[in-house]
N, C-alpha and C. Protein backbone atom coordinates (compact mmCIF):
# COMPACT_ATOMS: atom_id res chain seq x y z
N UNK A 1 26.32 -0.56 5.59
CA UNK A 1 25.52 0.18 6.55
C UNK A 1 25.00 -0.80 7.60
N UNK A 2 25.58 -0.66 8.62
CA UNK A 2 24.48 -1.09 9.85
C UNK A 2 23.49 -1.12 10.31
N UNK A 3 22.64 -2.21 10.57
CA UNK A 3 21.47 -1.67 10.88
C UNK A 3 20.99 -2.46 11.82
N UNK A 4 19.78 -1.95 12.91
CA UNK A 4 19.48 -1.88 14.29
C UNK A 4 18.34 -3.44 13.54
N UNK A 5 17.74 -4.44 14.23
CA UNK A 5 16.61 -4.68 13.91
C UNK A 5 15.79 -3.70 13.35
N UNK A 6 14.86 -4.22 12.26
CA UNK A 6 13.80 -3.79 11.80
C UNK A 6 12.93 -3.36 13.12
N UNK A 7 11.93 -2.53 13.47
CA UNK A 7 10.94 -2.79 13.88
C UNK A 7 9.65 -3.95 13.27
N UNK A 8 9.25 -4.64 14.36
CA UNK A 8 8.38 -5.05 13.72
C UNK A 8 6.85 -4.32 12.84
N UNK A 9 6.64 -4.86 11.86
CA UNK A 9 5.51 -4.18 11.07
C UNK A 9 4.20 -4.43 11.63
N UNK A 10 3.21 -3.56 11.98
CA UNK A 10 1.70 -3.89 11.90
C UNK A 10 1.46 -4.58 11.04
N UNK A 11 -0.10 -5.24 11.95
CA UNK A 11 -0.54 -6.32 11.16
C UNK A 11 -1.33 -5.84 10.12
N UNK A 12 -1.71 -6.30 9.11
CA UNK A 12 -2.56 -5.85 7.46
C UNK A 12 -3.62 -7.07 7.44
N UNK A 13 -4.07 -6.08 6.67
CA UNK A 13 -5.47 -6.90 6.48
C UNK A 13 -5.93 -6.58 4.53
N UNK A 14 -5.63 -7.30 3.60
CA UNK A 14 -6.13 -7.62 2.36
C UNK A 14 -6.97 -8.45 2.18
N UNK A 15 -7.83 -8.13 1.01
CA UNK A 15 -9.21 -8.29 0.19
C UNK A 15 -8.17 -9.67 -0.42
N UNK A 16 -8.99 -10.93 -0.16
CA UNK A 16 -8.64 -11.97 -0.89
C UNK A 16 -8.17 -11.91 -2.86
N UNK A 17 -9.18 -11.55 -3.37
CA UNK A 17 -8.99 -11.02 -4.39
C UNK A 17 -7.91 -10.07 -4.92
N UNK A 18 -7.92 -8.81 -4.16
CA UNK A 18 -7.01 -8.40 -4.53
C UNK A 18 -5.87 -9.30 -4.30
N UNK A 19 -5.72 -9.58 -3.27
CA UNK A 19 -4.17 -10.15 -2.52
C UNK A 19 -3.78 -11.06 -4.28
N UNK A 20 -4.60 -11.85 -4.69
CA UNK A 20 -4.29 -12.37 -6.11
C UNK A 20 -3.98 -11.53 -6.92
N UNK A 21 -4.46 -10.76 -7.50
CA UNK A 21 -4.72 -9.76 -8.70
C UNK A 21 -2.98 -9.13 -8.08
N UNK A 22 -2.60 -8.41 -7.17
CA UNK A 22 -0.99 -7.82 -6.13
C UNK A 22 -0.15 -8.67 -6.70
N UNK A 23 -0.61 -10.06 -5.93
CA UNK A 23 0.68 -11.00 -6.64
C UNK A 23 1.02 -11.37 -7.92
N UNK A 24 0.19 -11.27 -8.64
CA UNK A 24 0.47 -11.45 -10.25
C UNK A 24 1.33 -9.80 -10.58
N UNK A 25 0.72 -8.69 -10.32
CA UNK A 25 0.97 -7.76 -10.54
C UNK A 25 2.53 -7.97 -10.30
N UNK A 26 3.20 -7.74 -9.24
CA UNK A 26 4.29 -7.98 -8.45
C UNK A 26 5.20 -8.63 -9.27
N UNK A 27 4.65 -10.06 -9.31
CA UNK A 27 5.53 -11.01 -10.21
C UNK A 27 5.85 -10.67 -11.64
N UNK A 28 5.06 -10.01 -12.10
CA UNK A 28 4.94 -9.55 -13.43
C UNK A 28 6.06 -8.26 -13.25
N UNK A 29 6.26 -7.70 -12.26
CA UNK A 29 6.88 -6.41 -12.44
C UNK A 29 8.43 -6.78 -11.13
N UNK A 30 8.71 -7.81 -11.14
CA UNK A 30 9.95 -7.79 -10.93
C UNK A 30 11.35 -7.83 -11.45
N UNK A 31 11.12 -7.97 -12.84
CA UNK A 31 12.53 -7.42 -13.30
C UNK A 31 12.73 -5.74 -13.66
N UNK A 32 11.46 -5.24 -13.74
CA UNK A 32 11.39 -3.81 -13.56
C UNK A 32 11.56 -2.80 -12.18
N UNK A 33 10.74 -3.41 -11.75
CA UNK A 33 10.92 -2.52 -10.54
C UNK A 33 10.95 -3.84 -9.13
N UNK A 34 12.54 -4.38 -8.99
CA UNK A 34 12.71 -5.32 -7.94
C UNK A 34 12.38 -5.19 -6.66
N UNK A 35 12.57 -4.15 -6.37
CA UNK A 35 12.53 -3.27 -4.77
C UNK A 35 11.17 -3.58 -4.51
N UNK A 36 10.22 -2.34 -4.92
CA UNK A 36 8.79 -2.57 -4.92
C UNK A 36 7.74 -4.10 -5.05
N UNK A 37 8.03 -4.82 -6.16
CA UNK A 37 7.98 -6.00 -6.09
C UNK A 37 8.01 -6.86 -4.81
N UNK A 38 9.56 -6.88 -4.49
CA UNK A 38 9.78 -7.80 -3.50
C UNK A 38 9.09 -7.50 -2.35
N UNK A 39 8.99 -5.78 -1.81
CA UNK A 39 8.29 -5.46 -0.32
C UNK A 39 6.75 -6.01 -1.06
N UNK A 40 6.45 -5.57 -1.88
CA UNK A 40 4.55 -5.84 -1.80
C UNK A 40 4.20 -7.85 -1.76
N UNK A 41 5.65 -8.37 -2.44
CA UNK A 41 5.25 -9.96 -1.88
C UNK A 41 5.43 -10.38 -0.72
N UNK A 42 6.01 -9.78 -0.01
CA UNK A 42 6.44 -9.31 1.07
C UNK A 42 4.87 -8.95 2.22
N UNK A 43 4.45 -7.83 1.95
CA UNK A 43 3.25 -7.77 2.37
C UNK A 43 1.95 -8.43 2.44
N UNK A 44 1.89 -9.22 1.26
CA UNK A 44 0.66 -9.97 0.90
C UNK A 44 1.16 -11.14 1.71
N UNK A 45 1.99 -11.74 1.82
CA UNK A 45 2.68 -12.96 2.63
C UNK A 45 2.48 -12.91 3.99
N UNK A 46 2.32 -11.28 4.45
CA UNK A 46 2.11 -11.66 6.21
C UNK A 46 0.44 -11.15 6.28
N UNK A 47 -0.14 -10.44 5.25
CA UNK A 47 -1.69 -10.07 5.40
C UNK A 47 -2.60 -11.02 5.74
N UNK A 48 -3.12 -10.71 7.03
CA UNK A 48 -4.54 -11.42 6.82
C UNK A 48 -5.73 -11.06 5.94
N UNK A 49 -5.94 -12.35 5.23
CA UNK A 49 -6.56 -12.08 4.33
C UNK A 49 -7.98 -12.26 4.74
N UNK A 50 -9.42 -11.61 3.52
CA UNK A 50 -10.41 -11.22 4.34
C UNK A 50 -11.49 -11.11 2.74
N UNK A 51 -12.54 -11.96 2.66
CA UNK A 51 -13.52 -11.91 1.58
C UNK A 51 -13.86 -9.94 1.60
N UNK A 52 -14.36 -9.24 0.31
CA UNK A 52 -14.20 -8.29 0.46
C UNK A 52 -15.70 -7.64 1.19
N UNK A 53 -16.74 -8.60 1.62
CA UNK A 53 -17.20 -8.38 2.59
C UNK A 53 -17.53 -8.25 4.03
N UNK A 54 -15.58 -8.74 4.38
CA UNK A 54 -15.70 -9.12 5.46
C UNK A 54 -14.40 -8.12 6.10
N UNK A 55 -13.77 -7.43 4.85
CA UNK A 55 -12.92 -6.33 5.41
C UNK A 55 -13.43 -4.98 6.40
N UNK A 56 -12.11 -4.70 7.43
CA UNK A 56 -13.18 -3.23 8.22
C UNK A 56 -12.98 -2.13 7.01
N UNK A 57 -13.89 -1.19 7.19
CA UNK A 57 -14.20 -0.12 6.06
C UNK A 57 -12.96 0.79 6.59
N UNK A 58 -11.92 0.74 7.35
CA UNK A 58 -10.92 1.55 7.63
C UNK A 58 -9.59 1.05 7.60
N UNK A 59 -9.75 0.21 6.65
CA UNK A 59 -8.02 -0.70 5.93
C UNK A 59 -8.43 -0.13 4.60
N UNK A 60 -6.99 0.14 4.06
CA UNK A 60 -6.23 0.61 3.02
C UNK A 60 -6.87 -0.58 2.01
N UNK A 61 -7.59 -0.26 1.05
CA UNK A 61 -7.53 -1.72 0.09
C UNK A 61 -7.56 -0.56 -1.23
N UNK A 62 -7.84 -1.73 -2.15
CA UNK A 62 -7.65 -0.62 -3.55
C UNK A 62 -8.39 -0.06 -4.22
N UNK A 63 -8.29 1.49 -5.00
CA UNK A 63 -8.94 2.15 -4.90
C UNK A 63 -9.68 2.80 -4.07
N UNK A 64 -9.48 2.82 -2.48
CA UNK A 64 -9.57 3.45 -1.48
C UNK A 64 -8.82 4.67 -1.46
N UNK A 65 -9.19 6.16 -0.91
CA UNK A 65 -8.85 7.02 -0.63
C UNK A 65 -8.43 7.41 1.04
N UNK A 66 -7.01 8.08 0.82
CA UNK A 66 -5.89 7.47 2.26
C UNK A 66 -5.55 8.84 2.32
N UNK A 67 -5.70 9.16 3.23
CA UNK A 67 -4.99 10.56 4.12
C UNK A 67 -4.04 9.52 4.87
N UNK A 68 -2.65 10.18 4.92
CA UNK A 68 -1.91 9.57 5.81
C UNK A 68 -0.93 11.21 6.00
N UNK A 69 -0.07 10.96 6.74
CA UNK A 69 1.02 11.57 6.78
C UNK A 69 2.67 10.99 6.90
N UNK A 70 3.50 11.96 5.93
CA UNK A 70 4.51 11.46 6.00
C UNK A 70 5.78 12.00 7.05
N UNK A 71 6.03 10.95 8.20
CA UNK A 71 6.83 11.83 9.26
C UNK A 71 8.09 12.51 9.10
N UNK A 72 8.71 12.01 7.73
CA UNK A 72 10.06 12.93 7.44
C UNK A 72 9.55 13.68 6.96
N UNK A 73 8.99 14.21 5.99
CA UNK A 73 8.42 15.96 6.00
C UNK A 73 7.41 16.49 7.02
N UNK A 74 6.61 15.94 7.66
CA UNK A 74 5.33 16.59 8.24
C UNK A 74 4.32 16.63 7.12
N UNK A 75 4.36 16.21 6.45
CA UNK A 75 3.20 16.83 5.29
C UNK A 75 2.19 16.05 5.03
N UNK A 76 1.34 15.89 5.01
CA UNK A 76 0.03 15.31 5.05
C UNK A 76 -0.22 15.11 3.51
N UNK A 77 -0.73 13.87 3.51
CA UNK A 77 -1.03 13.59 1.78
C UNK A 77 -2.93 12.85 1.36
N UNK A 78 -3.26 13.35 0.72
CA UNK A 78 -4.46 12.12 0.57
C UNK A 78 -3.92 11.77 -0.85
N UNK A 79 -4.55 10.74 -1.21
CA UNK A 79 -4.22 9.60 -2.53
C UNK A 79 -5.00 8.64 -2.40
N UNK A 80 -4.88 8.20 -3.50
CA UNK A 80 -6.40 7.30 -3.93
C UNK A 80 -5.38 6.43 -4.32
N UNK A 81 -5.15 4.80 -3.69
CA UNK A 81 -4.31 4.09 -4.28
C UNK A 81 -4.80 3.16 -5.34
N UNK A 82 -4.20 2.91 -6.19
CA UNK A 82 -4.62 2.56 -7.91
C UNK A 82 -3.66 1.33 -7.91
N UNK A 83 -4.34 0.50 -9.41
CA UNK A 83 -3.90 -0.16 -10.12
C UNK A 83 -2.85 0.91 -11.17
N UNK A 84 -1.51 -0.22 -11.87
CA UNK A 84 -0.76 1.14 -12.38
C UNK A 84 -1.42 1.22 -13.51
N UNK A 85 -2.46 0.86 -14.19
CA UNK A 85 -2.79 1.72 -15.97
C UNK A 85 -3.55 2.98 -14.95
N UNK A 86 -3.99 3.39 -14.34
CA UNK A 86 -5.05 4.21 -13.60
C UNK A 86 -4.27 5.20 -12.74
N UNK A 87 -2.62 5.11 -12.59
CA UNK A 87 -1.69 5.97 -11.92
C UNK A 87 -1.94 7.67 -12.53
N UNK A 88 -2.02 8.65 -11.76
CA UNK A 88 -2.07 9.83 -12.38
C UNK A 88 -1.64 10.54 -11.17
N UNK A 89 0.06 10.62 -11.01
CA UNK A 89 0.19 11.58 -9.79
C UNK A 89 -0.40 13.00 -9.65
N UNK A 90 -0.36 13.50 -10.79
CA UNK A 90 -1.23 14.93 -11.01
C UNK A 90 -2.52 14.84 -10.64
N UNK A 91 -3.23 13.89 -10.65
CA UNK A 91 -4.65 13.72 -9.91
C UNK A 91 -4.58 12.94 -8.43
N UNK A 92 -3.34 12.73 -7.81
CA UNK A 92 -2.79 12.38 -6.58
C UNK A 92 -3.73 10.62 -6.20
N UNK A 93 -3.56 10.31 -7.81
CA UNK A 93 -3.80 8.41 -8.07
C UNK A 93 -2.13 8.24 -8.28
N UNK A 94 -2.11 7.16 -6.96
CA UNK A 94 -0.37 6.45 -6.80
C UNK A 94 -1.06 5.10 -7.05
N UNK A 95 -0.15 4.76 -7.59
CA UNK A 95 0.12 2.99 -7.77
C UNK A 95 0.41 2.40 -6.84
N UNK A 96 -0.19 1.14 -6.87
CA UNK A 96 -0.23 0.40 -5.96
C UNK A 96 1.46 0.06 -6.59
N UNK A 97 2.21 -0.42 -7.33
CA UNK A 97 3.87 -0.58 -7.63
C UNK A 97 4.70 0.10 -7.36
N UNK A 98 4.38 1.54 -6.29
CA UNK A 98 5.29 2.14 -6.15
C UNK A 98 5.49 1.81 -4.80
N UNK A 99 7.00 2.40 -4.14
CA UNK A 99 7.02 2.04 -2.51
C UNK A 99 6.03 2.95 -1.48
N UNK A 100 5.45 4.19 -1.78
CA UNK A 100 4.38 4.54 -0.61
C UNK A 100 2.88 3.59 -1.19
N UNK A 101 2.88 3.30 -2.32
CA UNK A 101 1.42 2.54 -2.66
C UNK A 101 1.65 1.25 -2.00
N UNK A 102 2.90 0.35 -1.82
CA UNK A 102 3.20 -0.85 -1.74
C UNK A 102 3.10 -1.11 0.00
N UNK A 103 3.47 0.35 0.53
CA UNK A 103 3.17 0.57 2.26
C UNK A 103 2.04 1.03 2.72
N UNK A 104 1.40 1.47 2.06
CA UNK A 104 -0.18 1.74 2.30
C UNK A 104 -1.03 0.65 2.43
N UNK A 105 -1.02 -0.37 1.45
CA UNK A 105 -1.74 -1.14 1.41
C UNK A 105 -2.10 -2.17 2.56
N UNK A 106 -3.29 -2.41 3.24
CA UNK A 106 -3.73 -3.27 4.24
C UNK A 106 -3.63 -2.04 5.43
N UNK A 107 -2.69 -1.43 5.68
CA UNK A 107 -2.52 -0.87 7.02
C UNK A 107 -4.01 -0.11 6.72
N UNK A 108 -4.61 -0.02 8.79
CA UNK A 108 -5.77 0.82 8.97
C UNK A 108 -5.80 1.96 9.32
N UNK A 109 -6.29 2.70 10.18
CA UNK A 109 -6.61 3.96 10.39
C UNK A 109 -5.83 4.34 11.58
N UNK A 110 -4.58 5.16 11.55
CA UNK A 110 -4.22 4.88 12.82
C UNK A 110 -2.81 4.53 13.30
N UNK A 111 -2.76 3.07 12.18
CA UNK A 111 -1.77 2.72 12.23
C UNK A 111 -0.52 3.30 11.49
N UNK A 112 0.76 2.82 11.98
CA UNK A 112 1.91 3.80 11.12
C UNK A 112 2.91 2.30 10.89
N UNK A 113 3.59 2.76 9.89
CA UNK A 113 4.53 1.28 9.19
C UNK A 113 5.91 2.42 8.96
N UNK A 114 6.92 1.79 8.86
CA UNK A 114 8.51 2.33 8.81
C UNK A 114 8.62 1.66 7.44
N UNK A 115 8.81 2.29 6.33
CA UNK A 115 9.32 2.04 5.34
C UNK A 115 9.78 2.58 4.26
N UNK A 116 10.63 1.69 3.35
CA UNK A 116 11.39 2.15 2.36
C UNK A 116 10.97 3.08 1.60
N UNK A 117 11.64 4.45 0.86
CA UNK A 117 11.07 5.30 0.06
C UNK A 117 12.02 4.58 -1.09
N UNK A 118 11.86 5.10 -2.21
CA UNK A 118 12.96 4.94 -3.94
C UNK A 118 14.19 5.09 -3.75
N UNK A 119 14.73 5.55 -2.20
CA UNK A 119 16.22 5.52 -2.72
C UNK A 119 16.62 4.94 -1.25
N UNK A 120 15.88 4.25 -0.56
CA UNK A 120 16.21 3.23 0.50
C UNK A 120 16.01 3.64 2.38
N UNK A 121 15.66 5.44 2.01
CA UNK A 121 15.67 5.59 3.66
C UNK A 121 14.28 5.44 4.04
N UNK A 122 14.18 4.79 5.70
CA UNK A 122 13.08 4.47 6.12
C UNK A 122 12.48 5.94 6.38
N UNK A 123 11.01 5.99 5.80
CA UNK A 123 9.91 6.54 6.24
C UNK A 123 8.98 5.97 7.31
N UNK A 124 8.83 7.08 8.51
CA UNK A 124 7.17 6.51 8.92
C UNK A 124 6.08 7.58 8.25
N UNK A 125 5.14 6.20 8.15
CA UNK A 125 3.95 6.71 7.10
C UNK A 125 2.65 6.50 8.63
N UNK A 126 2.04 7.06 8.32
CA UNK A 126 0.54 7.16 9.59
C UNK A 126 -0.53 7.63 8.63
N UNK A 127 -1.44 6.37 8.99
CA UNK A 127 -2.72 6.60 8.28
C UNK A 127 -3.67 7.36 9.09
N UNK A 128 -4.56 8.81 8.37
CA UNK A 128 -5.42 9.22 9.53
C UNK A 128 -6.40 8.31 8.95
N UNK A 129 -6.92 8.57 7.51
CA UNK A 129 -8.10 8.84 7.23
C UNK A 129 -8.46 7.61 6.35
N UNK A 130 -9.13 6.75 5.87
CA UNK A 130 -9.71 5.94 5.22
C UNK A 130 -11.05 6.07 4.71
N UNK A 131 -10.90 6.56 3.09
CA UNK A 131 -11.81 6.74 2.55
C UNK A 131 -12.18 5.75 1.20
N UNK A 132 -13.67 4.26 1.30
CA UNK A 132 -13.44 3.66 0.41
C UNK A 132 -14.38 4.18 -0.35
N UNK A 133 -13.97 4.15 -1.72
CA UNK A 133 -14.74 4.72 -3.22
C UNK A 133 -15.64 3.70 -2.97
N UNK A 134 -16.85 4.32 -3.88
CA UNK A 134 -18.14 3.67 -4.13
C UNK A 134 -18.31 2.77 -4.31
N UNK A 135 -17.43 2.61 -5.69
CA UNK A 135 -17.62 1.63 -6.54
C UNK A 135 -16.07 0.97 -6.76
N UNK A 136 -16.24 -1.04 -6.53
CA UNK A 136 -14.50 -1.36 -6.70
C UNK A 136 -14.65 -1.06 -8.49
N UNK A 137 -14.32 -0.07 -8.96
CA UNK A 137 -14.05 0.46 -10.80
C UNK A 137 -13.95 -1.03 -11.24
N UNK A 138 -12.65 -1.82 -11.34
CA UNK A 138 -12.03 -2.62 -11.66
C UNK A 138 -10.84 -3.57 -11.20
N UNK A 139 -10.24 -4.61 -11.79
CA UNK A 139 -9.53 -5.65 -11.94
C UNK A 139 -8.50 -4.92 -12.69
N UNK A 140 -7.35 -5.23 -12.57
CA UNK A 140 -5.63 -4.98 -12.85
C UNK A 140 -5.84 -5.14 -14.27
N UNK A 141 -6.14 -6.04 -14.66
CA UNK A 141 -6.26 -6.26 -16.45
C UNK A 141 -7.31 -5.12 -17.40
């Protein structure tokens, strides 16, 4: 398959901490799920990173709640992106290991990213809404 240049990706912005806690995750889950893996080391590699008091309250970080929309259906989604023991698509908690959790992450309010879905065609994803939970729950472990 041929393909045009990538567009380039918006810039991201990750929680120092997390950006650690991602990469272990990642590394830990690349003989399982390679794809996902590789884009989220991938992501943490070009993020500016940011103490978690120093992030804007309208970037994607974790356990944040994300209205975005997806432009190949039109359909509008909110999701609360998770660590994976805490995944519950039926309660519309996605993992941060999957490919829309792995493209969510860092992008802000606004912004839209072109990327891979599970079986390789590019999605654009557009964030409206950025909603961060109260409380950060927890750590990956």
């Amino acid at each position: 398959m041929t393909r045009k240049t990538a567009p380039k990706r918006p810039p991201i912005h990750m929680i120092d901490t997390e950006a650690d806690i991602l990469t272990d995750l990642a590394i830990g889950a690349q003989e399982r799920l390679p794809q996902v893996s590789e884009l989220l080391l991938e992501e943490i590699a070009r993020a500016k990173v940011h103490s978690a008091g120093r992030i804007s309250m309208d970037v994607v970080t974790m356990n944040a709640q994300v209205e975005f929309v997806d432009e190949a259906s039109g359909a509008t989604r909110i999701v609360q992106l998770v660590y994976p023991r805490h995944a519950d698509i039926a309660a519309n908690r996605i993992s941060i290991l999957t490919p829309i959790g792995a493209g969510l992450i860092g992008l802000r309010e606004g912004q839209s990213i072109l990327w891979p879905d599970r079986v390789g065609h590019e999605r654009k994803l557009t964030i409206v809404k950025v909603h961060q939970s109260a409380c950060d729950e927890e750590v990956a472990h």
